[in-house]
C-alpha atoms as a PDB file:
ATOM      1  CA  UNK A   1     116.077  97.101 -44.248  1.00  0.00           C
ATOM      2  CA  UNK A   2     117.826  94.619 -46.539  1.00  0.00           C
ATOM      3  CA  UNK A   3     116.138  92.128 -48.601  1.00  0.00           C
ATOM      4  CA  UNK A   4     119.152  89.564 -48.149  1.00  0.00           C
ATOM      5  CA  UNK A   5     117.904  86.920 -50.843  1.00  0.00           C
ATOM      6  CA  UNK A   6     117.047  89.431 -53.739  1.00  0.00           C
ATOM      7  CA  UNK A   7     120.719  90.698 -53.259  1.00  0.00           C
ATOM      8  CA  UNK A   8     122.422  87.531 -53.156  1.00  0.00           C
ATOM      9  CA  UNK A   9     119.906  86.672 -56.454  1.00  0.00           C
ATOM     10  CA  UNK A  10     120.769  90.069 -58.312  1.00  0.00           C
ATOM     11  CA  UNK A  11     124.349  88.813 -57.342  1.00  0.00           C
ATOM     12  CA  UNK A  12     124.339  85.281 -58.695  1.00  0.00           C
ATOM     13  CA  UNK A  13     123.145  86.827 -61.508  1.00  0.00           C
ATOM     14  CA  UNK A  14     125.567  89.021 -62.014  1.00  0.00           C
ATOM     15  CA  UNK A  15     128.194  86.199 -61.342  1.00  0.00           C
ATOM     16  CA  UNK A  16     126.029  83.745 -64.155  1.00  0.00           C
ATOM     17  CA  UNK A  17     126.698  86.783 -66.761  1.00  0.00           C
ATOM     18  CA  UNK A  18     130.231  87.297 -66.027  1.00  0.00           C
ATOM     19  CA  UNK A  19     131.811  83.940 -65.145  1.00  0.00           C
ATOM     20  CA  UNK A  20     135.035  85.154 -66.709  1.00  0.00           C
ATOM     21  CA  UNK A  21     134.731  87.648 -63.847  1.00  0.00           C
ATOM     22  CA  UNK A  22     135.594  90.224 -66.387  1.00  0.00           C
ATOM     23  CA  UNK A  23     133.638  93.221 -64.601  1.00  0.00           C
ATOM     24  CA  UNK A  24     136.181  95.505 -62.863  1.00  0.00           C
ATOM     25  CA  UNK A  25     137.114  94.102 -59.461  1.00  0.00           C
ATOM     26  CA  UNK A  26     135.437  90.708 -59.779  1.00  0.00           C
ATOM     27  CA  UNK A  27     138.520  88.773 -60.509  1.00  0.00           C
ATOM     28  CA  UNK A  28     139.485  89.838 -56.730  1.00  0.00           C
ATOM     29  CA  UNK A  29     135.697  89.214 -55.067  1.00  0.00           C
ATOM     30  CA  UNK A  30     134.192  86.420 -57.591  1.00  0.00           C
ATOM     31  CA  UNK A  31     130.792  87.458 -56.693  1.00  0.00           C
ATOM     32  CA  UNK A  32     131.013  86.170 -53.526  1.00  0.00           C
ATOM     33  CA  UNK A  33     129.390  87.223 -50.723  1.00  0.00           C
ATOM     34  CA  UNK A  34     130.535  85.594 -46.820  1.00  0.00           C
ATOM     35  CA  UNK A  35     128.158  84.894 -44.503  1.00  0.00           C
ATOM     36  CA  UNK A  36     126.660  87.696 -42.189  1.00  0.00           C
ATOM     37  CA  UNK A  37     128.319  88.546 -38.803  1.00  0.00           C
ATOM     38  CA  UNK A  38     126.299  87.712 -35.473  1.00  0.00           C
ATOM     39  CA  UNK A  39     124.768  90.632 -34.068  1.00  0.00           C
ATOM     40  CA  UNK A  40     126.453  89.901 -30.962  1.00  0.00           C
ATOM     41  CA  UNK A  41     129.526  90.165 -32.411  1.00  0.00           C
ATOM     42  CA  UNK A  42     128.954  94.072 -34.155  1.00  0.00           C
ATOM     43  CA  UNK A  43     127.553  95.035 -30.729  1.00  0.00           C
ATOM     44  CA  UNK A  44     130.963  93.722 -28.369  1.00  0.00           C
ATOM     45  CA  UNK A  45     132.937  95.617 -31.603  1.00  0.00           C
ATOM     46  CA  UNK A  46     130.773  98.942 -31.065  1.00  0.00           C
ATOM     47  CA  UNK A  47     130.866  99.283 -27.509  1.00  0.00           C
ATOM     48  CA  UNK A  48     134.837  98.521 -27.264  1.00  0.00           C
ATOM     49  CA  UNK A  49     135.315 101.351 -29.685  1.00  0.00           C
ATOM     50  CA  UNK A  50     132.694 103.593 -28.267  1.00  0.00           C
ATOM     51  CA  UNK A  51     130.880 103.946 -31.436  1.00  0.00           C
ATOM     52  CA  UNK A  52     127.965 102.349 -33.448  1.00  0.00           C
ATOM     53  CA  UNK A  53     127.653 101.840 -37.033  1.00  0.00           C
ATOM     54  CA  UNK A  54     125.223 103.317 -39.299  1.00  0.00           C
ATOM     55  CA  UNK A  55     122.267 101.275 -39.680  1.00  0.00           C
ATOM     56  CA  UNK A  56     122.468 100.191 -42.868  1.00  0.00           C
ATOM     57  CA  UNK A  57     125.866  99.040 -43.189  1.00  0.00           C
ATOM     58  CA  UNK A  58     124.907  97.497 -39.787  1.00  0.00           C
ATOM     59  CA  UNK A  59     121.720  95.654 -41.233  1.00  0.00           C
ATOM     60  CA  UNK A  60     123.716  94.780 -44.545  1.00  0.00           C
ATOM     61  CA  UNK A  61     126.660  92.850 -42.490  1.00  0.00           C
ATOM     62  CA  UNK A  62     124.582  91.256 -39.856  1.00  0.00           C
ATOM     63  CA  UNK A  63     121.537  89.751 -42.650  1.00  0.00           C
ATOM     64  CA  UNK A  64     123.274  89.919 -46.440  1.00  0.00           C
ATOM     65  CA  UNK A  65     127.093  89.447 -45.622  1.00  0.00           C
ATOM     66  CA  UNK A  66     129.990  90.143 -44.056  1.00  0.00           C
ATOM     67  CA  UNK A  67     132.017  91.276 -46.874  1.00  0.00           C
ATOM     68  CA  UNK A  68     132.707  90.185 -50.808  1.00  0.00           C
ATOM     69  CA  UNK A  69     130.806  91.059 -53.974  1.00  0.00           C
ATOM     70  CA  UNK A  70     130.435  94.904 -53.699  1.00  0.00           C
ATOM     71  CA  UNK A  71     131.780  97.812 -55.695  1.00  0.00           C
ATOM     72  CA  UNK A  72     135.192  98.011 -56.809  1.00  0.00           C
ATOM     73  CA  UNK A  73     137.377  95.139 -55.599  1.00  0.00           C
ATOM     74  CA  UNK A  74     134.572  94.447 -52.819  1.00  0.00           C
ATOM     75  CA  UNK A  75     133.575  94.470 -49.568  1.00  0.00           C
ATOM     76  CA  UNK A  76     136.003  93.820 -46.792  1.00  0.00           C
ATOM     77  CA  UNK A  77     135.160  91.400 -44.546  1.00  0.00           C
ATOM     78  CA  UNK A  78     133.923  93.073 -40.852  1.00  0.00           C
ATOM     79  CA  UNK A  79     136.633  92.055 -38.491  1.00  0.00           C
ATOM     80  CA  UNK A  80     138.913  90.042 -40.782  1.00  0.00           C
ATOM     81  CA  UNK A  81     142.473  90.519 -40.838  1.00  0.00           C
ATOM     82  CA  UNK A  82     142.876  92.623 -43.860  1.00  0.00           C
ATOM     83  CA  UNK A  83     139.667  94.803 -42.751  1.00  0.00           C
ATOM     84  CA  UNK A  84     141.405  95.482 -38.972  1.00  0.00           C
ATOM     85  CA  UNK A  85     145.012  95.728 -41.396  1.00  0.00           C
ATOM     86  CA  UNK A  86     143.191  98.809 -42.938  1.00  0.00           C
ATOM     87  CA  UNK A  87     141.649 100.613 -40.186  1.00  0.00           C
ATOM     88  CA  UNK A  88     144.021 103.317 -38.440  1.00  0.00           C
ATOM     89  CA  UNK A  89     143.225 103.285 -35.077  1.00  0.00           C
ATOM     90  CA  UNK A  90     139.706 101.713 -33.922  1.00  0.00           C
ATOM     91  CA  UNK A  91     139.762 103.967 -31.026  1.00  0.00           C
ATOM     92  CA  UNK A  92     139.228 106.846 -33.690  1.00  0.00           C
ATOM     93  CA  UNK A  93     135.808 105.663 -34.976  1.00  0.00           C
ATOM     94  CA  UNK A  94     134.625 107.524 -31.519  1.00  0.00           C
ATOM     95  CA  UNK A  95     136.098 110.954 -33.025  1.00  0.00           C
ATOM     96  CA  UNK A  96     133.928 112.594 -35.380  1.00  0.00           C
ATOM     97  CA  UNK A  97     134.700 113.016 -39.224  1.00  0.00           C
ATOM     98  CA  UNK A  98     135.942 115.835 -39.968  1.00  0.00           C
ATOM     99  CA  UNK A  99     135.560 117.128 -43.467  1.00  0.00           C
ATOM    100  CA  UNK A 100     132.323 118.444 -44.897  1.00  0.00           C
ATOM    101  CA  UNK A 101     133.183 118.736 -48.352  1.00  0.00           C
ATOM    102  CA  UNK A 102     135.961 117.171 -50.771  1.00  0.00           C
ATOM    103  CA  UNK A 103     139.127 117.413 -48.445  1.00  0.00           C
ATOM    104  CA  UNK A 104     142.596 117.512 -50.447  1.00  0.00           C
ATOM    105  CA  UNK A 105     145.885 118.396 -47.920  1.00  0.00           C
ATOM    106  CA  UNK A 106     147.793 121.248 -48.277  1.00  0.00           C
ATOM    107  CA  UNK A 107     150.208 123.688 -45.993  1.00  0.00           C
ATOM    108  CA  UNK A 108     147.012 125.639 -46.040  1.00  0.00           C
ATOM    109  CA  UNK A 109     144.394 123.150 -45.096  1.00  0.00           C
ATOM    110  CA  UNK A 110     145.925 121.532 -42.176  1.00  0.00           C
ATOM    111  CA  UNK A 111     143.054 119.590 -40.232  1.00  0.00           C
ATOM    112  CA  UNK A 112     145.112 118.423 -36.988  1.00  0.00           C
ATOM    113  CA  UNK A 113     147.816 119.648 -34.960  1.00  0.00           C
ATOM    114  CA  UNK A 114     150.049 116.627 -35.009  1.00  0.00           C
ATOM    115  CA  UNK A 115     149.950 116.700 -38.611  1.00  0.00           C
ATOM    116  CA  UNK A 116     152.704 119.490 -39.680  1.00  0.00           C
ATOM    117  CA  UNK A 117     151.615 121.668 -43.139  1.00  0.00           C
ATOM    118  CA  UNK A 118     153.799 119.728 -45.893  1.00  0.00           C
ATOM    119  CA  UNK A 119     153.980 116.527 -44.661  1.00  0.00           C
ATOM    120  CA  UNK A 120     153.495 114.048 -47.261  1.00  0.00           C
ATOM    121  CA  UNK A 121     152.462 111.011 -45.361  1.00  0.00           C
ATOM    122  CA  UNK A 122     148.971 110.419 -44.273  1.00  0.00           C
ATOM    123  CA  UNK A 123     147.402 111.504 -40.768  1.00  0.00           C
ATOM    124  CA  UNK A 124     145.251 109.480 -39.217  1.00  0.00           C
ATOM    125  CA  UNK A 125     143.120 112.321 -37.878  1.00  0.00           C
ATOM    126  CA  UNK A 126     142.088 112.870 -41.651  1.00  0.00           C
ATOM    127  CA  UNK A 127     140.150 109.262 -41.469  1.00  0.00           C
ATOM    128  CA  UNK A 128     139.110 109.826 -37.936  1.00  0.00           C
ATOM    129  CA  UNK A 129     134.976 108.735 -37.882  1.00  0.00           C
ATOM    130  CA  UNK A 130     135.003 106.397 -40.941  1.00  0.00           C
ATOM    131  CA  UNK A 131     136.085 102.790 -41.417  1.00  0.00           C
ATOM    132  CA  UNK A 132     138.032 101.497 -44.708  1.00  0.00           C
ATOM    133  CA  UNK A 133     134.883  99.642 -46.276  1.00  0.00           C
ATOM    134  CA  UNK A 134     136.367  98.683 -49.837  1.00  0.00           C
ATOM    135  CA  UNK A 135     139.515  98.942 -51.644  1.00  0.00           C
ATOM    136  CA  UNK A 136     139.176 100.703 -55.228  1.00  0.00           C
ATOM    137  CA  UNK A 137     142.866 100.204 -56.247  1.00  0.00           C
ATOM    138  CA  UNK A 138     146.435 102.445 -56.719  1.00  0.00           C
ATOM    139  CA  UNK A 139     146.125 103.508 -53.045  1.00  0.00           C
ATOM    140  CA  UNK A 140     142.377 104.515 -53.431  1.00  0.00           C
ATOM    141  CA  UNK A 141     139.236 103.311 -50.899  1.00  0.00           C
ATOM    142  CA  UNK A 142     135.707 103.664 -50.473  1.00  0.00           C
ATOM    143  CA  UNK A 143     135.201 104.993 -46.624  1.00  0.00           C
ATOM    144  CA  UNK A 144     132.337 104.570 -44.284  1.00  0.00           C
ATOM    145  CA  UNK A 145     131.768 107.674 -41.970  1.00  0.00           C
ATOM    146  CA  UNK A 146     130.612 106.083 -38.656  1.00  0.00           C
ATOM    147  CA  UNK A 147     130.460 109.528 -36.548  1.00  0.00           C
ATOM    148  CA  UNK A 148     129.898 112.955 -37.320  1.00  0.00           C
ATOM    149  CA  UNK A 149     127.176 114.887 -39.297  1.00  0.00           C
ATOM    150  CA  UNK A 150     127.982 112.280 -42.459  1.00  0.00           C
ATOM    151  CA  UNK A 151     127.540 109.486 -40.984  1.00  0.00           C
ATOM    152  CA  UNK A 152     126.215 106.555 -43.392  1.00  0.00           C
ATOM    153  CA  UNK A 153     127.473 108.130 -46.043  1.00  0.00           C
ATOM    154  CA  UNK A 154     130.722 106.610 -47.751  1.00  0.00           C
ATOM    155  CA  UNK A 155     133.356 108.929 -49.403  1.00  0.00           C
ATOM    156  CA  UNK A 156     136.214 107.896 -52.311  1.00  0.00           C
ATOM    157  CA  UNK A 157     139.413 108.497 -50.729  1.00  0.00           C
ATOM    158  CA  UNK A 158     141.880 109.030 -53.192  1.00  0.00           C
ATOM    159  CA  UNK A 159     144.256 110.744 -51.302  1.00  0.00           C
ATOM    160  CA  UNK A 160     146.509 107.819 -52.221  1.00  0.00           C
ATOM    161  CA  UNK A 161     146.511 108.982 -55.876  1.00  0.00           C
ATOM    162  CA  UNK A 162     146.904 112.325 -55.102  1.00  0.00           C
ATOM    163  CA  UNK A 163     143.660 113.343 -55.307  1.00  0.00           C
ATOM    164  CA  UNK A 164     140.693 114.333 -53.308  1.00  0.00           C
ATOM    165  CA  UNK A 165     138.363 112.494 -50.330  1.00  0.00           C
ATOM    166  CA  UNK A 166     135.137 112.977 -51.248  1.00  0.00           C
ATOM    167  CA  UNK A 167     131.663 113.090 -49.922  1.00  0.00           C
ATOM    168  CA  UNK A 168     129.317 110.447 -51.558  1.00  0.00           C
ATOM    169  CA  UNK A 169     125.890 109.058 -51.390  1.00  0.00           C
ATOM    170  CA  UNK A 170     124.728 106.461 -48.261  1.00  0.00           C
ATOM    171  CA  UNK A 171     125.788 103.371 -47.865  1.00  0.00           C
ATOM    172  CA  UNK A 172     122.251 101.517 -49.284  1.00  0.00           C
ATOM    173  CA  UNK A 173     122.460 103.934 -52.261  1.00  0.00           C
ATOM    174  CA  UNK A 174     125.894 103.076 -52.924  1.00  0.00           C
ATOM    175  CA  UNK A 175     126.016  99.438 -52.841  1.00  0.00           C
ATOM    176  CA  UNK A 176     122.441  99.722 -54.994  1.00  0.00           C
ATOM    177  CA  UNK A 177     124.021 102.261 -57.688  1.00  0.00           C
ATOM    178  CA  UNK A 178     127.101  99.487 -58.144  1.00  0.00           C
ATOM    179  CA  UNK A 179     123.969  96.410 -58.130  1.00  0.00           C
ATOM    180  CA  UNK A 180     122.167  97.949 -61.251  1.00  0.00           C
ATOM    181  CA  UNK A 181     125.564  99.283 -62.538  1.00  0.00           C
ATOM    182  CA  UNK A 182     127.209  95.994 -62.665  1.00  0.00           C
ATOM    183  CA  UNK A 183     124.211  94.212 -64.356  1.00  0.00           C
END
């Protein structure tokens, strides 16, 4: 699925042309990918959450890397600290997505009972089915949907600027557009 060593050769030469790291978010990853993630290790993570990842983020973390060099600030790492820091509840990757379209709250939109019209905190059943992938800054992330009728595809979630979530492209098509984008 993944051509590991033409990705980590379109990275190093992204990381030759910038070695100021001047390209937005590279001060933070340094063009650095980590090393893959045993397969055995996504599979124990899958089955004790009851879900499975889409196959190419799946293919991308177990042959290219883990986490790093990626759009925005980067990739988080599968499993690390900060990437487990991020996720709500693991036991909610099972539950399906649910938004179809660009979701922004409101008194009028309310998508889960335990989540009273008005609030202005964030409910965890509006990430239910995706996984933080990648932090874009001011409160804003790139999500993974993992179950559901999206699922591969990864959505901006800018809720945290007051803004929208919204549906994007897979996840090969979005780590590609930011590869020939960041050349």
């Amino acid at each position: 699925m993944w051509d590991a060593d033409e990705v980590r050769e379109r990275i190093r030469a992204m990381a030759e042309a910038d070695p100021e790291c001047r390209v937005f978010g590279a001060r933070r990853h340094r063009w650095r990918l980590a090393p893959p993630v045993p397969e055995a290790v996504v599979a124990l993570h899958e089955r004790e959450h009851r879900f499975e990842l889409p196959a190419d983020y799946r293919s991308f973390i177990t042959t290219v890397s883990s986490g790093g060099a990626g759009p925005a600030y980067g990739l988080y790492e599968f499993g690390s600290k900060s990437w487990l820091d991020l996720q709500e509840d693991l036991d909610l990757l099972a539950v399906p997505f649910p938004h179809n379209g660009p979701f922004r709250p409101s008194p009028e939109r309310s998508v889960c009972a335990e989540h009273a019209p008005g609030e202005e905190d964030f409910s965890p059943c509006w990430f239910t089915g995706s996984l933080a992938i990648a932090e874009i800054g001011c409160g804003s992330f790139y999500r993974l949907v993992v179950t559901g009728p999206d699922r591969g595809q990864v959505w901006t979630d800018d809720l945290g600027c007051g803004d929208a979530l919204s549906p994007g492209p897979d996840f090969c098509d979005w780590y590609e557009q930011w590869l020939s984008r960041s050349r």
